[in-house]
C-alpha atoms as a PDB file:
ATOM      1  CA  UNK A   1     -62.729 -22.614  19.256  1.00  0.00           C
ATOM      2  CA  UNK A   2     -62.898 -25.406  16.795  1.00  0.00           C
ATOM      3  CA  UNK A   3     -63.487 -29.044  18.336  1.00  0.00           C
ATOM      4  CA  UNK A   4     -60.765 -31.564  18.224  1.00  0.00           C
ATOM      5  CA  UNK A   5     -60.201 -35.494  17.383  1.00  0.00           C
ATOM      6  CA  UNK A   6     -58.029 -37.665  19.633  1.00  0.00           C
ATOM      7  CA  UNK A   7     -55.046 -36.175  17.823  1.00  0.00           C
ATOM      8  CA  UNK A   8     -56.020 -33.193  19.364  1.00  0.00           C
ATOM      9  CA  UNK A   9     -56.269 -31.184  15.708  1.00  0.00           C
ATOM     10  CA  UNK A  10     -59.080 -29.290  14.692  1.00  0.00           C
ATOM     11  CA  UNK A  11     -62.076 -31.697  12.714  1.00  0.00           C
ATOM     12  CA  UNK A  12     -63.555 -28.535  11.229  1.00  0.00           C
ATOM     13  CA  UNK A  13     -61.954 -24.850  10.212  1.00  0.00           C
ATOM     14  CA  UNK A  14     -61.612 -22.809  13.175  1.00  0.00           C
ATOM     15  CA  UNK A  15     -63.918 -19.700  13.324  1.00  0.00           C
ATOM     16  CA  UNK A  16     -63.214 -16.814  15.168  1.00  0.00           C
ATOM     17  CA  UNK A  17     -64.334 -16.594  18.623  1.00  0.00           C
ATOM     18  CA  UNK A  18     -66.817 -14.427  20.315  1.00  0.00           C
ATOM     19  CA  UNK A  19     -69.268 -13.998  23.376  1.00  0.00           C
ATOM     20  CA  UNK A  20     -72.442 -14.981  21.462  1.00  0.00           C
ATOM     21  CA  UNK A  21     -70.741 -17.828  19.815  1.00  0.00           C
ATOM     22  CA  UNK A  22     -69.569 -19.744  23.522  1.00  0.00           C
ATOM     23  CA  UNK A  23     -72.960 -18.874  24.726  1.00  0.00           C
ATOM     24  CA  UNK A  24     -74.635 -20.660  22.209  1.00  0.00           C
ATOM     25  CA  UNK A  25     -71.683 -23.388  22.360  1.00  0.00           C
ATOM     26  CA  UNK A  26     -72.870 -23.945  26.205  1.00  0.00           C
ATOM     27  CA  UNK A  27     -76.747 -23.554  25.210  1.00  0.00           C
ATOM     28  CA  UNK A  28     -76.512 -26.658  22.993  1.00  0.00           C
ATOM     29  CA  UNK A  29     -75.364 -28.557  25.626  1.00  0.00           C
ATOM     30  CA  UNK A  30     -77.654 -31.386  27.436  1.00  0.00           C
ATOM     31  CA  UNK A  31     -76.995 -29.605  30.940  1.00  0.00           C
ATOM     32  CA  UNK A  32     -78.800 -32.470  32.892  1.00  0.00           C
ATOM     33  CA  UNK A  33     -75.951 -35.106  31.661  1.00  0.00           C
ATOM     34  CA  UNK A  34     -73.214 -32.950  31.206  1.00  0.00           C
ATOM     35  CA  UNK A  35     -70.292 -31.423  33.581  1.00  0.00           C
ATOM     36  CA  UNK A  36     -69.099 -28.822  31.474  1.00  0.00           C
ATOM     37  CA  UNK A  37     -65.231 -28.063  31.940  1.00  0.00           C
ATOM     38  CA  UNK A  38     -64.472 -24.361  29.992  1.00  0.00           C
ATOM     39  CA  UNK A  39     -61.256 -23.054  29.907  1.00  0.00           C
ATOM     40  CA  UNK A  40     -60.373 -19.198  28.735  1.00  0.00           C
ATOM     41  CA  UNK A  41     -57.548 -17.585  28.165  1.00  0.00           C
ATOM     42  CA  UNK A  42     -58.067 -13.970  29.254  1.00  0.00           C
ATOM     43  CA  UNK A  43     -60.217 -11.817  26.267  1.00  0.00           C
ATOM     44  CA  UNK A  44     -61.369  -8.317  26.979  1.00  0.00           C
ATOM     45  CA  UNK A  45     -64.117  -9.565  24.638  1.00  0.00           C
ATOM     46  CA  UNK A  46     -65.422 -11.895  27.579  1.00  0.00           C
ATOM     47  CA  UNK A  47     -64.519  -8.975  30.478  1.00  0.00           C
ATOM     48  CA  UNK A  48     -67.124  -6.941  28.355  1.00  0.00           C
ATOM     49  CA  UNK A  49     -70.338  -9.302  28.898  1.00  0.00           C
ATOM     50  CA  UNK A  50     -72.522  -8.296  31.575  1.00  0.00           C
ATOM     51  CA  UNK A  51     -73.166 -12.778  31.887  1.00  0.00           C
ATOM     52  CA  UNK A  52     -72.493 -15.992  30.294  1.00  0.00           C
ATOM     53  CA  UNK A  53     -74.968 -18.359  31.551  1.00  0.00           C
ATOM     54  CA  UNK A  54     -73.784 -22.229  32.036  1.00  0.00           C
ATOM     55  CA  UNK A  55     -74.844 -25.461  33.642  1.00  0.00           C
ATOM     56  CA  UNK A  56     -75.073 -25.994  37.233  1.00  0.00           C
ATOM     57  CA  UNK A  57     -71.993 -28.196  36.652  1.00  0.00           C
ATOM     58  CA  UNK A  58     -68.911 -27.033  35.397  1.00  0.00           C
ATOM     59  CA  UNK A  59     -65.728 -26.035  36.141  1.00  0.00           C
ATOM     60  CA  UNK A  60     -64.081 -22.501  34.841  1.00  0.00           C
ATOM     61  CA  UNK A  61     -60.234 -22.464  34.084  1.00  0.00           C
ATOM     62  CA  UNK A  62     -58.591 -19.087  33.300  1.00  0.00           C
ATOM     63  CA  UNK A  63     -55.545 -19.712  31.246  1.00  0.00           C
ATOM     64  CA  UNK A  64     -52.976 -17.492  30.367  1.00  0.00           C
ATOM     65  CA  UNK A  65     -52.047 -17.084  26.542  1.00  0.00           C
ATOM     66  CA  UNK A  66     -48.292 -17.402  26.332  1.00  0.00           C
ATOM     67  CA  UNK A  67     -48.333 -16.716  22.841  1.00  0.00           C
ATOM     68  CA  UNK A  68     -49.428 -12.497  23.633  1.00  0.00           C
ATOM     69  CA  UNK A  69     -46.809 -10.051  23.457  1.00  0.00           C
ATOM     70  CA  UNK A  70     -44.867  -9.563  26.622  1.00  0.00           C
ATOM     71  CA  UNK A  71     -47.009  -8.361  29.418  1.00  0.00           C
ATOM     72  CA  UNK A  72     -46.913  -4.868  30.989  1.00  0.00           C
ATOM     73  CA  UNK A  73     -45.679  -4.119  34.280  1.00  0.00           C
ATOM     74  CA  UNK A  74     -45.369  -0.890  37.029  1.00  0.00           C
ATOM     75  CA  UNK A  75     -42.719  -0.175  39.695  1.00  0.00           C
ATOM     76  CA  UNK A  76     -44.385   0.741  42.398  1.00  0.00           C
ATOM     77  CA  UNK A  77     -43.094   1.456  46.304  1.00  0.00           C
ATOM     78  CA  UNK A  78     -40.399  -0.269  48.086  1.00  0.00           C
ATOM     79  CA  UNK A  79     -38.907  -1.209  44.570  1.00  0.00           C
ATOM     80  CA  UNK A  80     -41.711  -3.587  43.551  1.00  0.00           C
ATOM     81  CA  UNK A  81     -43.237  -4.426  40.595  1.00  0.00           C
ATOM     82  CA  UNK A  82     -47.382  -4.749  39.902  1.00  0.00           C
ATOM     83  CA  UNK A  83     -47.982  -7.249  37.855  1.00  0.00           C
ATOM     84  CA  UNK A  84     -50.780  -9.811  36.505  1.00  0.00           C
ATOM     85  CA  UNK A  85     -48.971 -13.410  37.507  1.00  0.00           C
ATOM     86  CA  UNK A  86     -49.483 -16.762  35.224  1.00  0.00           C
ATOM     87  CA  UNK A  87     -53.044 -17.444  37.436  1.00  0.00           C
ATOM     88  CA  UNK A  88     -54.260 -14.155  36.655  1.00  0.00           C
ATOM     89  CA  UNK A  89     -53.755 -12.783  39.709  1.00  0.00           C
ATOM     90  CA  UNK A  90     -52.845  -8.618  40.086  1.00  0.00           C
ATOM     91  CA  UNK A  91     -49.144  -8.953  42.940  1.00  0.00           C
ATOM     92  CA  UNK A  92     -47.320  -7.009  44.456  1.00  0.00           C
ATOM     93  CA  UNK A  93     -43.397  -8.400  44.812  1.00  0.00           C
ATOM     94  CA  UNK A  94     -40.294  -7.397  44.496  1.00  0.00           C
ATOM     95  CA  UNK A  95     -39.431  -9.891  41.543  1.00  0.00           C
ATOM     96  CA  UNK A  96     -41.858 -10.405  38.505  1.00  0.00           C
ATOM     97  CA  UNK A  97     -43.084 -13.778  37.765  1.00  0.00           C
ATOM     98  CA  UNK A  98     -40.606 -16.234  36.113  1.00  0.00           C
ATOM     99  CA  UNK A  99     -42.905 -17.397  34.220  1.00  0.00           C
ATOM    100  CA  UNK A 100     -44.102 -15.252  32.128  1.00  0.00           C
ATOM    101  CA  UNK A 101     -42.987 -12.870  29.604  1.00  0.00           C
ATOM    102  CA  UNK A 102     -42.776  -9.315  30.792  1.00  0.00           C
ATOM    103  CA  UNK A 103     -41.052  -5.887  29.060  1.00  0.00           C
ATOM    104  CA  UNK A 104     -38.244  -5.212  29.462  1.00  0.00           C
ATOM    105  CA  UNK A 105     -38.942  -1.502  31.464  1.00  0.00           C
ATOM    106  CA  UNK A 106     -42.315  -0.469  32.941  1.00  0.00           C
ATOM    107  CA  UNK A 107     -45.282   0.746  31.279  1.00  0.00           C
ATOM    108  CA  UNK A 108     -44.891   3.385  34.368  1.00  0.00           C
ATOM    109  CA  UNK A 109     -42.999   4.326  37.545  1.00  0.00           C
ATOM    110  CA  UNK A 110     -43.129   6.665  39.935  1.00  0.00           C
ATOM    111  CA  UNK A 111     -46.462   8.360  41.938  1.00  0.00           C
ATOM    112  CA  UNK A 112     -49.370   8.209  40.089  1.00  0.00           C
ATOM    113  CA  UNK A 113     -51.401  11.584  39.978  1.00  0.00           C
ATOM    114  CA  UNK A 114     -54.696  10.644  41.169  1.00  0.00           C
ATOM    115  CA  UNK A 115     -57.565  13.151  41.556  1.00  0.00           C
ATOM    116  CA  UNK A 116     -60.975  12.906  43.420  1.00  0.00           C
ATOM    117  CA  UNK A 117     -63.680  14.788  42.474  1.00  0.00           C
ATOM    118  CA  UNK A 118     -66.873  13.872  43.759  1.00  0.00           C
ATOM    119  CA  UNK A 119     -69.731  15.893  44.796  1.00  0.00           C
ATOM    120  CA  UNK A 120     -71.347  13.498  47.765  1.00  0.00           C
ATOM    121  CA  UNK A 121     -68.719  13.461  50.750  1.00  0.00           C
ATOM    122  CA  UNK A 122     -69.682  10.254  51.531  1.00  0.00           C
ATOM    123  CA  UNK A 123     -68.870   8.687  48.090  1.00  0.00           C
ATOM    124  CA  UNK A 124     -65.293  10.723  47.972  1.00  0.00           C
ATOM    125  CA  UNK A 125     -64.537   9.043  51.445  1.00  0.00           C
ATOM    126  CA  UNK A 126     -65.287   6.068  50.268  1.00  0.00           C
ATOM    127  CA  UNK A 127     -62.689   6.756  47.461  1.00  0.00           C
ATOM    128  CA  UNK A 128     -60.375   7.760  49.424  1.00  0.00           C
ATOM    129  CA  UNK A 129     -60.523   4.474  52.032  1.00  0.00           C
ATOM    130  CA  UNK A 130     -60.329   2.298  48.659  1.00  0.00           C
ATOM    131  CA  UNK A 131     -57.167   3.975  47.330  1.00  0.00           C
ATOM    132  CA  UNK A 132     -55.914   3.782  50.673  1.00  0.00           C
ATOM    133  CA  UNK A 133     -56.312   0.195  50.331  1.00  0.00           C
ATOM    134  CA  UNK A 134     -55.009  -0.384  46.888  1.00  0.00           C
ATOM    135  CA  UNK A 135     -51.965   1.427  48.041  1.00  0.00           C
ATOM    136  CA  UNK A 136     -51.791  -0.421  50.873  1.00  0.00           C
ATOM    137  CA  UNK A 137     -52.192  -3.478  49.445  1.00  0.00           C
ATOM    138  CA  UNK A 138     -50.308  -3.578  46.136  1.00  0.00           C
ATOM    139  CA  UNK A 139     -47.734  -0.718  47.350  1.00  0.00           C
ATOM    140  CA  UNK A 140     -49.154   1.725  44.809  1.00  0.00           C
ATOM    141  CA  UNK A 141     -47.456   5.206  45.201  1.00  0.00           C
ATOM    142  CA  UNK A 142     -50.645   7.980  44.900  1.00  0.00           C
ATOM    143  CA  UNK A 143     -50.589  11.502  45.103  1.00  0.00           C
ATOM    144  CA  UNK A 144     -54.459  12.133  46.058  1.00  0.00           C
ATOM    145  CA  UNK A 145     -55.803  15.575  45.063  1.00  0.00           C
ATOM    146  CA  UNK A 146     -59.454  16.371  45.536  1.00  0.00           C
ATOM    147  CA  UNK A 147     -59.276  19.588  43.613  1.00  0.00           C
ATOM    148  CA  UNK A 148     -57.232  19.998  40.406  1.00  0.00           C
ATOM    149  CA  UNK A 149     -53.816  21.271  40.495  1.00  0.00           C
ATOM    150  CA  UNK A 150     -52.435  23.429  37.747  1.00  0.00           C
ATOM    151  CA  UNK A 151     -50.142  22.032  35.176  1.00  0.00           C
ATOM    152  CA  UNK A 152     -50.087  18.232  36.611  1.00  0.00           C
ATOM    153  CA  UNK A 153     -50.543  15.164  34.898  1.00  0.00           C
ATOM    154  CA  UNK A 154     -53.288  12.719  36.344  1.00  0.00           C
ATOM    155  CA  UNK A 155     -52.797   9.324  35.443  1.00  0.00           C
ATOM    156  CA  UNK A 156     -55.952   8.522  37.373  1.00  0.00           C
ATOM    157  CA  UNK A 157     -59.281  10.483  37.619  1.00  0.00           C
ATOM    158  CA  UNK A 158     -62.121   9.218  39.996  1.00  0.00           C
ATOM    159  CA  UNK A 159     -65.079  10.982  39.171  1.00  0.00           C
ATOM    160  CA  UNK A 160     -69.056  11.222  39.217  1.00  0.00           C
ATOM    161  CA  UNK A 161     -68.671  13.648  36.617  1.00  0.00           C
ATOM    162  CA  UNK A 162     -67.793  13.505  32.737  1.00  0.00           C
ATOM    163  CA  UNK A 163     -64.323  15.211  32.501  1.00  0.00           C
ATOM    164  CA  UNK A 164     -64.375  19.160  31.051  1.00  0.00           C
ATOM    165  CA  UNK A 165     -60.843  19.422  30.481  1.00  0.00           C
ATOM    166  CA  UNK A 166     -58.787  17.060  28.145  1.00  0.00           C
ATOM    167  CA  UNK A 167     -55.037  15.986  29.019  1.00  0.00           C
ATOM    168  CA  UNK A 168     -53.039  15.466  26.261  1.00  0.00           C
ATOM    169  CA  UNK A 169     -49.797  14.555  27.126  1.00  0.00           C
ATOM    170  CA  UNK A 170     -50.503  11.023  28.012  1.00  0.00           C
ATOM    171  CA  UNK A 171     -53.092   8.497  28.635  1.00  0.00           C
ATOM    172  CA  UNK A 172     -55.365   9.129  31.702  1.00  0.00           C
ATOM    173  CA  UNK A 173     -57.746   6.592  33.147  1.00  0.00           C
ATOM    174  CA  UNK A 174     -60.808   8.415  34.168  1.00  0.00           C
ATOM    175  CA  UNK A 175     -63.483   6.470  36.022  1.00  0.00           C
ATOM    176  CA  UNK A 176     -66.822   7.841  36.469  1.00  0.00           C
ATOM    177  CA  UNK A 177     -69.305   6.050  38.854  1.00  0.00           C
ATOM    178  CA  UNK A 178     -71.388   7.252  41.247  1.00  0.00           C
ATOM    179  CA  UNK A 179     -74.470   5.473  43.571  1.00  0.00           C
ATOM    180  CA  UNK A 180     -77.035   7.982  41.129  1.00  0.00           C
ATOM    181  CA  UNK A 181     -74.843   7.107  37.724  1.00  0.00           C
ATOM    182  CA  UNK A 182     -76.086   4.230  36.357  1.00  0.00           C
ATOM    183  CA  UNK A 183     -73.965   2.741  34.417  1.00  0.00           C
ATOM    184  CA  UNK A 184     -70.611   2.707  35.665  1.00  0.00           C
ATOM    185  CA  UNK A 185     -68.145   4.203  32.747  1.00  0.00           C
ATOM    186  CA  UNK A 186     -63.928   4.134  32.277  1.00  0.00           C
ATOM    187  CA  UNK A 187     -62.356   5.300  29.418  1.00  0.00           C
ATOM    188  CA  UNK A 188     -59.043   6.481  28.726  1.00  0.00           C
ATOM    189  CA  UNK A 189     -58.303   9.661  26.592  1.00  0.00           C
ATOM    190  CA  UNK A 190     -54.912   9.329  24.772  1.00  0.00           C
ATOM    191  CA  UNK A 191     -52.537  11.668  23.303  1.00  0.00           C
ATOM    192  CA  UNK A 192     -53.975  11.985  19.833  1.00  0.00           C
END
């Protein structure tokens, strides 16, 4: 994030970016005479900051980093793919985007083991409706258990509960939340 002449080169070595280092960037600025245009290229270092605070002017512009390694992708129901697209955007389509690099298979395919566990039946409804959506939506294939099945997989564990049992075969997205857990948590346990 070094600044640049008219040539559009760097006037100073570059230093390596972080959260604190754009926030005090955009805290030197005069806000009252300044409309501050930022553009980002996605960084799970910036998805990570609870806020970044800027002027009531400006304009945000997520850019996609064309440089990354080829992107990863799911087939999902009715032969589609899931995908992020060039504006950052999660689709749904039958054809990934043109413009941008993906693998060349997908990171997964087929239904995705899901369990619910949740104590309140309110908060496992609500669980339910959202999946129910997202499958909806961006033709995810689920299989929805609300108590664990022996022997299977989960590739997807909604919880209000830390996990007891490990699964070691492959990665598994557990996400713990709850309206009395405070703060949300997701982590993924991988095969060792």
């Amino acid at each position: 994030m070094a600044p640049v002449n008219e040539q559009l080169t760097p006037v100073q070595p570059s230093v390596d970016f972080s959260p604190l280092r754009l926030q005090t960037a955009i805290n030197k600025l005069d806000a009252k005479n300044t409309a501050l245009n930022l553009y980002v290229t996605t960084n799970q270092q910036l998805a990570n900051v609870p806020v970044i605070t800027v002027p009531a002017r400006f304009q945000l512009y997520a850019m996609v980093d064309s440089t990354n390694q080829p992107r990863a992708y799911l087939a999902v129901k009715d032969n589609k793919k899931l995908f992020v697209n060039r504006s950052g955007k999660l689709t749904s389509s039958t054809s990934l985007d043109p413009s941008v690099r993906f693998q060349s298979a997908p990171a997964y395919s087929g239904p995705m083991n899901t369990l619910i566990s949740y104590r309140n039946a309110n908060e496992r409804q609500t669980v339910k409706a959202a999946l129910a959506a997202l499958s909806d939506v961006y033709s995810l294939d689920l299989t929805i258990d609300e108590r664990p099945v022996p022997n299977r997989q989960y590739q997807w564990i909604l919880t209000d509960q830390l996990p007891k049992k490990y699964y070691p075969k492959h990665a598994t997205l557990f996400r713990v939340w709850s309206n009395e857990i405070r703060p949300k948590m997701s982590f993924i346990r991988t095969k060792p």
